[in-house]
C-alpha atoms as a PDB file:
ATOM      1  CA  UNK A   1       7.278  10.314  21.281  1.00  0.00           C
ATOM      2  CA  UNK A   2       4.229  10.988  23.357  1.00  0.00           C
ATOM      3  CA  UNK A   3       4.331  14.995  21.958  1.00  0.00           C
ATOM      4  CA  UNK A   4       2.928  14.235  18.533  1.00  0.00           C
ATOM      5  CA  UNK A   5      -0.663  14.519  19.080  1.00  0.00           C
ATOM      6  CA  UNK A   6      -1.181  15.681  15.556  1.00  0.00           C
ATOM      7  CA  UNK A   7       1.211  13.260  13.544  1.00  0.00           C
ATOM      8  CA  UNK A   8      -1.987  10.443  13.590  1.00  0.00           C
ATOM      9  CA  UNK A   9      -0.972   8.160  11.031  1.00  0.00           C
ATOM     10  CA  UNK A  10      -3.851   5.638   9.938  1.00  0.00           C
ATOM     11  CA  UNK A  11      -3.798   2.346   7.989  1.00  0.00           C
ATOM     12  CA  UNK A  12      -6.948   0.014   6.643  1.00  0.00           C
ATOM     13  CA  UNK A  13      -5.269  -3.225   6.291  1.00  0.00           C
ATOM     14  CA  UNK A  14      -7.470  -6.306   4.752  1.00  0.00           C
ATOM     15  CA  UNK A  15      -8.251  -4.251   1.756  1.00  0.00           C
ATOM     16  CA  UNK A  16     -10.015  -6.630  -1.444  1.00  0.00           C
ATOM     17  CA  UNK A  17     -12.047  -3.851  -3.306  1.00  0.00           C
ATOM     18  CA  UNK A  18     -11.809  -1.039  -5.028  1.00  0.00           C
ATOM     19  CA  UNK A  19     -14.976   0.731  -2.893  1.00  0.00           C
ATOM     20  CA  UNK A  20     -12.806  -0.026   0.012  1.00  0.00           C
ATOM     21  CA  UNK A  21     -10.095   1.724  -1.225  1.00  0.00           C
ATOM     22  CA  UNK A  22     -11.991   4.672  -2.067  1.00  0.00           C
ATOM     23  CA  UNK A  23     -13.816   4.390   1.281  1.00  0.00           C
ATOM     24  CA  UNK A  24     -10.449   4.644   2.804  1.00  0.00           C
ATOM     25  CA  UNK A  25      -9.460   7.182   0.514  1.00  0.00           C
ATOM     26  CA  UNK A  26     -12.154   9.363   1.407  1.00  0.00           C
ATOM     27  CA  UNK A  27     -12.054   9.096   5.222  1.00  0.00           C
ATOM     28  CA  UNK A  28      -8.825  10.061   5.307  1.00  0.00           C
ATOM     29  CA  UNK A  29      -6.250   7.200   5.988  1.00  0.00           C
ATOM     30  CA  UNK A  30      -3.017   7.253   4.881  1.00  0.00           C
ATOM     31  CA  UNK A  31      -2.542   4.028   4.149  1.00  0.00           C
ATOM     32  CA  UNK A  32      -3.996   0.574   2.951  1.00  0.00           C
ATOM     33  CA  UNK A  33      -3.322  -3.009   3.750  1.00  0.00           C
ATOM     34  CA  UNK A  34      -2.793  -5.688   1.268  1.00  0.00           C
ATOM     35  CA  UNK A  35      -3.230  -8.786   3.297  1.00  0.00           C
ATOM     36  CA  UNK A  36      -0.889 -12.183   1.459  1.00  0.00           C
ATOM     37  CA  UNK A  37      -1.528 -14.947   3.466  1.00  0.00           C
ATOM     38  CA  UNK A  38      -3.685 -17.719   2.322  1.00  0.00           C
ATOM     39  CA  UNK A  39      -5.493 -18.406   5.523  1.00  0.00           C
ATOM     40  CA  UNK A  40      -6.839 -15.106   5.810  1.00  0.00           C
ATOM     41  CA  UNK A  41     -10.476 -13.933   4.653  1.00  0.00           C
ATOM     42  CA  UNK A  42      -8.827 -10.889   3.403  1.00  0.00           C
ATOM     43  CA  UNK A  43      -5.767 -13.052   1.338  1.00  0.00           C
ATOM     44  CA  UNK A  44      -4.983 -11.798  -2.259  1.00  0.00           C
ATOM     45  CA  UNK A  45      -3.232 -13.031  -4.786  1.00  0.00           C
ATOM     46  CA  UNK A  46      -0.420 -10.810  -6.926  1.00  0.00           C
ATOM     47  CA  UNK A  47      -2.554 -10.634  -9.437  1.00  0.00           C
ATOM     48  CA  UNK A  48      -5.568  -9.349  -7.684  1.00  0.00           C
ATOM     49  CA  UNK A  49      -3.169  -6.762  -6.162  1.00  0.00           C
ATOM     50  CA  UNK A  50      -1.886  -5.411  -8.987  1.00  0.00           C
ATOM     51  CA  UNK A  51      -5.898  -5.089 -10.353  1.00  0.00           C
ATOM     52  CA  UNK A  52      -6.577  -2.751  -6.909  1.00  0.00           C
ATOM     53  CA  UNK A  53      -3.200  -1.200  -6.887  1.00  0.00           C
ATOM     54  CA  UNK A  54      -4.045   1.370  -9.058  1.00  0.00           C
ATOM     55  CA  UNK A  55      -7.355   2.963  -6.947  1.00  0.00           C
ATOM     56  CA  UNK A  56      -5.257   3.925  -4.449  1.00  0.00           C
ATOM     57  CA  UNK A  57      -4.782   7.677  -4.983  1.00  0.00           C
ATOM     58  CA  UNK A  58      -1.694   9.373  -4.867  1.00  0.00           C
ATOM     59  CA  UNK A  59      -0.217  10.543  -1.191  1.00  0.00           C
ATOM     60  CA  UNK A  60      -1.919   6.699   0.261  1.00  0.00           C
ATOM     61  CA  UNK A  61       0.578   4.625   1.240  1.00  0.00           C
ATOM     62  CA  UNK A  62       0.579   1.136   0.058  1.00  0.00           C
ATOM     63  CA  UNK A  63       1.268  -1.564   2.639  1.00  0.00           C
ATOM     64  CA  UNK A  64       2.159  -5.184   1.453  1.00  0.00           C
ATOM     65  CA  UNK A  65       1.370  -7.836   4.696  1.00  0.00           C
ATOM     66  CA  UNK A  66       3.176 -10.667   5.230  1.00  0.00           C
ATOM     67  CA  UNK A  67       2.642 -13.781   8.056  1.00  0.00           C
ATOM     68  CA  UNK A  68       6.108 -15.766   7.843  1.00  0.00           C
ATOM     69  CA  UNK A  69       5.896 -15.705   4.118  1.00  0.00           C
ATOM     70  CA  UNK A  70       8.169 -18.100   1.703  1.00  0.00           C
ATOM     71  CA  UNK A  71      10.824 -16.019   0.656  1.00  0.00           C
ATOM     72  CA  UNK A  72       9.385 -16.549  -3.119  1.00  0.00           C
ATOM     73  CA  UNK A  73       5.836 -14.995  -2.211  1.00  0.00           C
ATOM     74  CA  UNK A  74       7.400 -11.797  -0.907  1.00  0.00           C
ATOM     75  CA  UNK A  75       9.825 -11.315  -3.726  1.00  0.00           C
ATOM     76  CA  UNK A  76       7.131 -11.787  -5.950  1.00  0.00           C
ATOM     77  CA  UNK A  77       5.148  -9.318  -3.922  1.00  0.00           C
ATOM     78  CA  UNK A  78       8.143  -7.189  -3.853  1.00  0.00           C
ATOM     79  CA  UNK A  79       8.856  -6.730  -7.309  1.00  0.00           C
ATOM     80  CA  UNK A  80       5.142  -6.777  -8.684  1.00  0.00           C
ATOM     81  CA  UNK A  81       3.489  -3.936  -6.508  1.00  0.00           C
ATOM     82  CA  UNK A  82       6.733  -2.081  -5.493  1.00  0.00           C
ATOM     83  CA  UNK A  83       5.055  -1.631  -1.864  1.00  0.00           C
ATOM     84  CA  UNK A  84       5.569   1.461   0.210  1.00  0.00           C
ATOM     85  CA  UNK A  85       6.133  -0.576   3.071  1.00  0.00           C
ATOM     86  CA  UNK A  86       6.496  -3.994   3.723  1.00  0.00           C
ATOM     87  CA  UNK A  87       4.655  -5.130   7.156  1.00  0.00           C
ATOM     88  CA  UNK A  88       5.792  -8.432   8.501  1.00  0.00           C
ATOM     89  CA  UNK A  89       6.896 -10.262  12.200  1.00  0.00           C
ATOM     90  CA  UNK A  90       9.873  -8.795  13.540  1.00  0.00           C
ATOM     91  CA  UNK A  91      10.860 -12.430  14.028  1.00  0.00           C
ATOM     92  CA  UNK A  92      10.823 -13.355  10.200  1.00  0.00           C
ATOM     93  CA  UNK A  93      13.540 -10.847   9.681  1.00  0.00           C
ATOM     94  CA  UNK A  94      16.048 -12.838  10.529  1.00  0.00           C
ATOM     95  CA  UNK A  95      15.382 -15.599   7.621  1.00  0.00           C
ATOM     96  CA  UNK A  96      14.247 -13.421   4.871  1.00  0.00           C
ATOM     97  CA  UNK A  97      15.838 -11.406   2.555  1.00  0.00           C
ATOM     98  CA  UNK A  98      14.690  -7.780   1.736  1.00  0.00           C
ATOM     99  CA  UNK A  99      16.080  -4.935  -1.189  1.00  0.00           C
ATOM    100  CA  UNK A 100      18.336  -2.448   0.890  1.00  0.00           C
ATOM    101  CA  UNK A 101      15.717   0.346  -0.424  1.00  0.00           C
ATOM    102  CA  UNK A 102      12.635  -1.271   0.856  1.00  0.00           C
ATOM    103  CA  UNK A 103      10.594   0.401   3.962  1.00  0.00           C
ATOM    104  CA  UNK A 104       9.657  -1.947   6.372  1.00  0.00           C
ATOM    105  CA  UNK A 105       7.214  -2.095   9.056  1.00  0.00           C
ATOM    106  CA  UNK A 106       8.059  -4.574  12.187  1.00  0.00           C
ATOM    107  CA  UNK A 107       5.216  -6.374  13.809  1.00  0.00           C
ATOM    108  CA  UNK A 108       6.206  -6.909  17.877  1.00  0.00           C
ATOM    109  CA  UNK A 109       3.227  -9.117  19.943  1.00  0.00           C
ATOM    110  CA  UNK A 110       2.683  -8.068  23.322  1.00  0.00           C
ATOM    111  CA  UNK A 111       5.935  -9.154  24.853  1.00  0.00           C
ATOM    112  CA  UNK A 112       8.253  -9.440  21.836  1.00  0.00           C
ATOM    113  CA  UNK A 113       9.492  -5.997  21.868  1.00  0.00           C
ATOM    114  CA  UNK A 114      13.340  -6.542  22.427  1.00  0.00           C
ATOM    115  CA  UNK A 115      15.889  -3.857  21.926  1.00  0.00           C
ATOM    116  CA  UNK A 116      17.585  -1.779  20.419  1.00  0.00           C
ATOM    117  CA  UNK A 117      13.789  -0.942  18.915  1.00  0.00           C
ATOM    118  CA  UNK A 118      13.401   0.257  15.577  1.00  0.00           C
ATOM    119  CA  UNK A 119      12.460   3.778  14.657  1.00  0.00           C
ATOM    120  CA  UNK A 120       8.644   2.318  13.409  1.00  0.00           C
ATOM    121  CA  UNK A 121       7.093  -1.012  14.207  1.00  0.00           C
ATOM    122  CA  UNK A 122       3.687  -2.174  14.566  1.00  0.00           C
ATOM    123  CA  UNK A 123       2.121  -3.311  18.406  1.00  0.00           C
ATOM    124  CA  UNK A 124      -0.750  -5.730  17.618  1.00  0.00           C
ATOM    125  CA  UNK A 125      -2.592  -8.672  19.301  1.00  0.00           C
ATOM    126  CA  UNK A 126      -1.158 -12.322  19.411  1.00  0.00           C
ATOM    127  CA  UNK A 127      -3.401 -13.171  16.323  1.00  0.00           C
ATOM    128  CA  UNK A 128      -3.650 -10.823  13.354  1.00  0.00           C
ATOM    129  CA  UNK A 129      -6.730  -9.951  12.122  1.00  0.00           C
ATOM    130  CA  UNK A 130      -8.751 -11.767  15.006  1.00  0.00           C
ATOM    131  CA  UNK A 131     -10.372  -8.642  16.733  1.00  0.00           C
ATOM    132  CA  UNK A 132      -8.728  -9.421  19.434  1.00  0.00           C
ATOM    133  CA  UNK A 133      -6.842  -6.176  21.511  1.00  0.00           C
ATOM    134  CA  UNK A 134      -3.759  -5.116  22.469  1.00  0.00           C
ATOM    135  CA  UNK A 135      -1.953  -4.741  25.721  1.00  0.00           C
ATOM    136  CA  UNK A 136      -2.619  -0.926  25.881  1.00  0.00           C
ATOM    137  CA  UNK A 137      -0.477  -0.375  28.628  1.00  0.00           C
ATOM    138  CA  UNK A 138       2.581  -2.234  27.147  1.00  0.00           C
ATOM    139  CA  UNK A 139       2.217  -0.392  23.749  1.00  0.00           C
ATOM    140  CA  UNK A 140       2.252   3.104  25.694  1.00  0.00           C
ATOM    141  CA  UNK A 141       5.476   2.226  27.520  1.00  0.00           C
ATOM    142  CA  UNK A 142       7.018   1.518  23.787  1.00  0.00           C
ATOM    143  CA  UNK A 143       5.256   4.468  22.414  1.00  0.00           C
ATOM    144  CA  UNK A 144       7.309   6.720  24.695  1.00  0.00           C
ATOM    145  CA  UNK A 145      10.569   5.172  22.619  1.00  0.00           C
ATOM    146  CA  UNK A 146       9.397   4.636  19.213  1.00  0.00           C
ATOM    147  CA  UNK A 147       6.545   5.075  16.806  1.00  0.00           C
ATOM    148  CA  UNK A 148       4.393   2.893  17.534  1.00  0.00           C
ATOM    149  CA  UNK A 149       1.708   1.620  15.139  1.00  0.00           C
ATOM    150  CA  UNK A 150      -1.143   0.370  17.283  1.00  0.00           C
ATOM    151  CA  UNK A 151      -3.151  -2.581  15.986  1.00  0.00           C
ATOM    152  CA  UNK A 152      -5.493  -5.211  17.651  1.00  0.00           C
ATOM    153  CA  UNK A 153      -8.976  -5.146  18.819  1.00  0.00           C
ATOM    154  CA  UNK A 154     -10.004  -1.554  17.467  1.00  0.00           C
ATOM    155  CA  UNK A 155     -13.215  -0.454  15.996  1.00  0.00           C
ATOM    156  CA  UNK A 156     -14.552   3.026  16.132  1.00  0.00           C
ATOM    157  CA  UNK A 157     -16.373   2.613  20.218  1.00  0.00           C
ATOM    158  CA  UNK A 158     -12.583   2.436  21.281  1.00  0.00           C
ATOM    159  CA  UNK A 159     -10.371   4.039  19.000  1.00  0.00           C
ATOM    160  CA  UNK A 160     -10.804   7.341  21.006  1.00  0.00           C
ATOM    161  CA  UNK A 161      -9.421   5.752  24.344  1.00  0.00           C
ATOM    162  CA  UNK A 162      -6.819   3.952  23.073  1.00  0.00           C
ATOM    163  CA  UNK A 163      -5.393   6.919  21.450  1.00  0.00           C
ATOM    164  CA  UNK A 164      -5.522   8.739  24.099  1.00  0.00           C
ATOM    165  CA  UNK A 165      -3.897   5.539  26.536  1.00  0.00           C
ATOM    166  CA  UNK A 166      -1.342   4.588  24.209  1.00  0.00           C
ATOM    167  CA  UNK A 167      -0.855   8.244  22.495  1.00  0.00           C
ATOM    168  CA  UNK A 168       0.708   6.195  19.000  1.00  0.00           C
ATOM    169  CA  UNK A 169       2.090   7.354  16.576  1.00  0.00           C
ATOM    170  CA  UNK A 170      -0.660   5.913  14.387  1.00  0.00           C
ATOM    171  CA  UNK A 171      -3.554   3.438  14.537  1.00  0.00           C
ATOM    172  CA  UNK A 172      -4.431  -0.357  12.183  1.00  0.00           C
ATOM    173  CA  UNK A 173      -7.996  -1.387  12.020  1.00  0.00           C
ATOM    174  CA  UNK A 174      -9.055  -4.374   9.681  1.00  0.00           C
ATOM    175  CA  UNK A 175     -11.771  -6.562  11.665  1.00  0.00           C
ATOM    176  CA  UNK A 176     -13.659  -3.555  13.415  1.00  0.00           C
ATOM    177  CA  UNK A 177     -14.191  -1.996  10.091  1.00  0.00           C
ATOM    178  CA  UNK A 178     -16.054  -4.913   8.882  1.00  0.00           C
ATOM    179  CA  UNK A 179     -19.921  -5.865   8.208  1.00  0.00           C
ATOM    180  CA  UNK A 180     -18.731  -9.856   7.831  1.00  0.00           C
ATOM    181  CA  UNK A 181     -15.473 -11.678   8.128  1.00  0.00           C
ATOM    182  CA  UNK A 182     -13.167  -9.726   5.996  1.00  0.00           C
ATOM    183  CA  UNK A 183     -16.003  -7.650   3.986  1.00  0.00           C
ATOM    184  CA  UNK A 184     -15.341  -3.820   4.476  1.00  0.00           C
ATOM    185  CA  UNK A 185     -18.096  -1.774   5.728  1.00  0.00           C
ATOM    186  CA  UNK A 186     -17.344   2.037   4.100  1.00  0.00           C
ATOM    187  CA  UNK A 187     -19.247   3.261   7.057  1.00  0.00           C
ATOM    188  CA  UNK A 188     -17.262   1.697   9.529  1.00  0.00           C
ATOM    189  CA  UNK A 189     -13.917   2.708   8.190  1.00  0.00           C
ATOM    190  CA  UNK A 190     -15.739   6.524   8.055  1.00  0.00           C
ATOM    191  CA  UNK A 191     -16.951   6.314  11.519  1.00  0.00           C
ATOM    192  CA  UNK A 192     -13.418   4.506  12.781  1.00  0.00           C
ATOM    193  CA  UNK A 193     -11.263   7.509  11.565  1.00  0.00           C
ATOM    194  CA  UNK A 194     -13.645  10.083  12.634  1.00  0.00           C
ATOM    195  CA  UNK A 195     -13.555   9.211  16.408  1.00  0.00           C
ATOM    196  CA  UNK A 196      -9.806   8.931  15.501  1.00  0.00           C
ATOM    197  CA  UNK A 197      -9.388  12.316  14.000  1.00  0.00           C
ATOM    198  CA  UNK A 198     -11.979  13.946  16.688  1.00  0.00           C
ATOM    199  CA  UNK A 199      -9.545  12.250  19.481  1.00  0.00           C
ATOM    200  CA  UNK A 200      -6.276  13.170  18.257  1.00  0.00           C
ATOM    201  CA  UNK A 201      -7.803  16.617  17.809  1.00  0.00           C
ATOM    202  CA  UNK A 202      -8.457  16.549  21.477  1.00  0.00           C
ATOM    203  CA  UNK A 203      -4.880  15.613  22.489  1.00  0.00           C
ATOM    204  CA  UNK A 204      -3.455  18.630  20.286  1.00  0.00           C
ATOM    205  CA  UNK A 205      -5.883  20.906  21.831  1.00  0.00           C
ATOM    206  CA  UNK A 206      -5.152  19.970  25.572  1.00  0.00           C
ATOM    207  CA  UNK A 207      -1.189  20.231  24.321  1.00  0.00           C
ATOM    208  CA  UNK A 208      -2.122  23.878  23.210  1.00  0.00           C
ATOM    209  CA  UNK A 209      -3.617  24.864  26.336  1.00  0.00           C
ATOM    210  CA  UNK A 210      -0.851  23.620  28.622  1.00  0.00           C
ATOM    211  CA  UNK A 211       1.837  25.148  26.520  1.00  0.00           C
ATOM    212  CA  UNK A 212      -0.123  28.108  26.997  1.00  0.00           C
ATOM    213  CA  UNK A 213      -0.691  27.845  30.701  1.00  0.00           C
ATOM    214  CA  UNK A 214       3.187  26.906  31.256  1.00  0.00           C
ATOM    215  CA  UNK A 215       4.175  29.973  29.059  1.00  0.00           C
ATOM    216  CA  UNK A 216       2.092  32.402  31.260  1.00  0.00           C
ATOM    217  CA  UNK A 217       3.709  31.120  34.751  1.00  0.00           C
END
């Protein structure tokens, strides 16, 4: 999977306004978190949800996330919003029940990956939303086998490197895009996919060049 420099796919999770959304929007991301979990800053309810729902432009991906919800929560979730793709601990799999047609996103903590892996799961920190980083060097070995959303401990001072350690398919800020516990800064979520973009631009390019070089031999 590491030959994909240019398939960067980029979530803002935490989302609870609509000039976040657009902020988002407008940076580029392709999709947006909508955090249910009541201990969370960035918790809404259904309601709220279905209020925001409808700034997210067309082609942005919306992402319901779950921490070992009650089965009742995340059908209500489920057949309110009508998520893109549901995100939620690989381990709660097991004891919930899901539509056949719904997407889901896996969440593996540093090591909790167990195979057979799934085609797309999300590597993140022991503690959601805490800031606090990834095991790079795990997440790259899993990166090699699957797409591998990498989450934890990003802002927009280290996106750049861990793209280019981990080389994932795609990238999860929520805390390093923020002014204040779980208040979205627009100029942190421009400045976090920028250095994203600009890095993943860099990967293609070296790609090009040794293609080139091994073409010419």
């Amino acid at each position: 999977m590491t030959g994909r420099p240019q398939a960067l796919w980029v979530k803002i999770c935490g989302l609870r306004t609509a000039a976040a959304i657009a902020a988002a929007s407008a940076a580029g991301a392709q999709a947006v978190g909508f955090v249910f979990h009541e201990a969370s800053p960035r918790n809404l309810t259904i309601g709220e949800a279905q209020a925001l729902q409808g700034e997210v432009p067309a082609g942005v991906e919306r992402v319901a996330v779950f921490l070992h919800p009650a089965q009742a929560l995340l059908d209500g979730v489920i057949a309110a919003l009508r998520p893109d793709w549901v995100q939620l601990d690989a381990a709660d799999l097991a004891n919930l029940r899901l539509p056949a047609h719904q997407r889901v996103l896996p969440v593996f903590r540093g090591g909790a990956a167990h195979r057979p892996l799934p085609a797309r799961f999300l590597f993140e920190s022991a503690h959601s939303g805490s800031g606090e980083k990834a095991d790079w060097s795990e997440a790259s070995t899993l990166a090699a086998e699957a797409e591998v959303v990498l989450a934890g401990g990003l802002d927009a001072a280290n996106v750049a490197e861990a793209i280019v350690s981990v080389r994932p398919f795609g990238i999860d800020v929520s805390s390093g895009v923020e002014s204040s516990r779980g208040v979205k800064d627009p100029a942190r979520i421009r400045d976090f996919v920028a250095a994203a973009r600009a890095a993943q631009a860099r990967l293609a390019g070296c790609a090009i060049e040794r293609s080139i070089e091994e073409k010419s031999r």
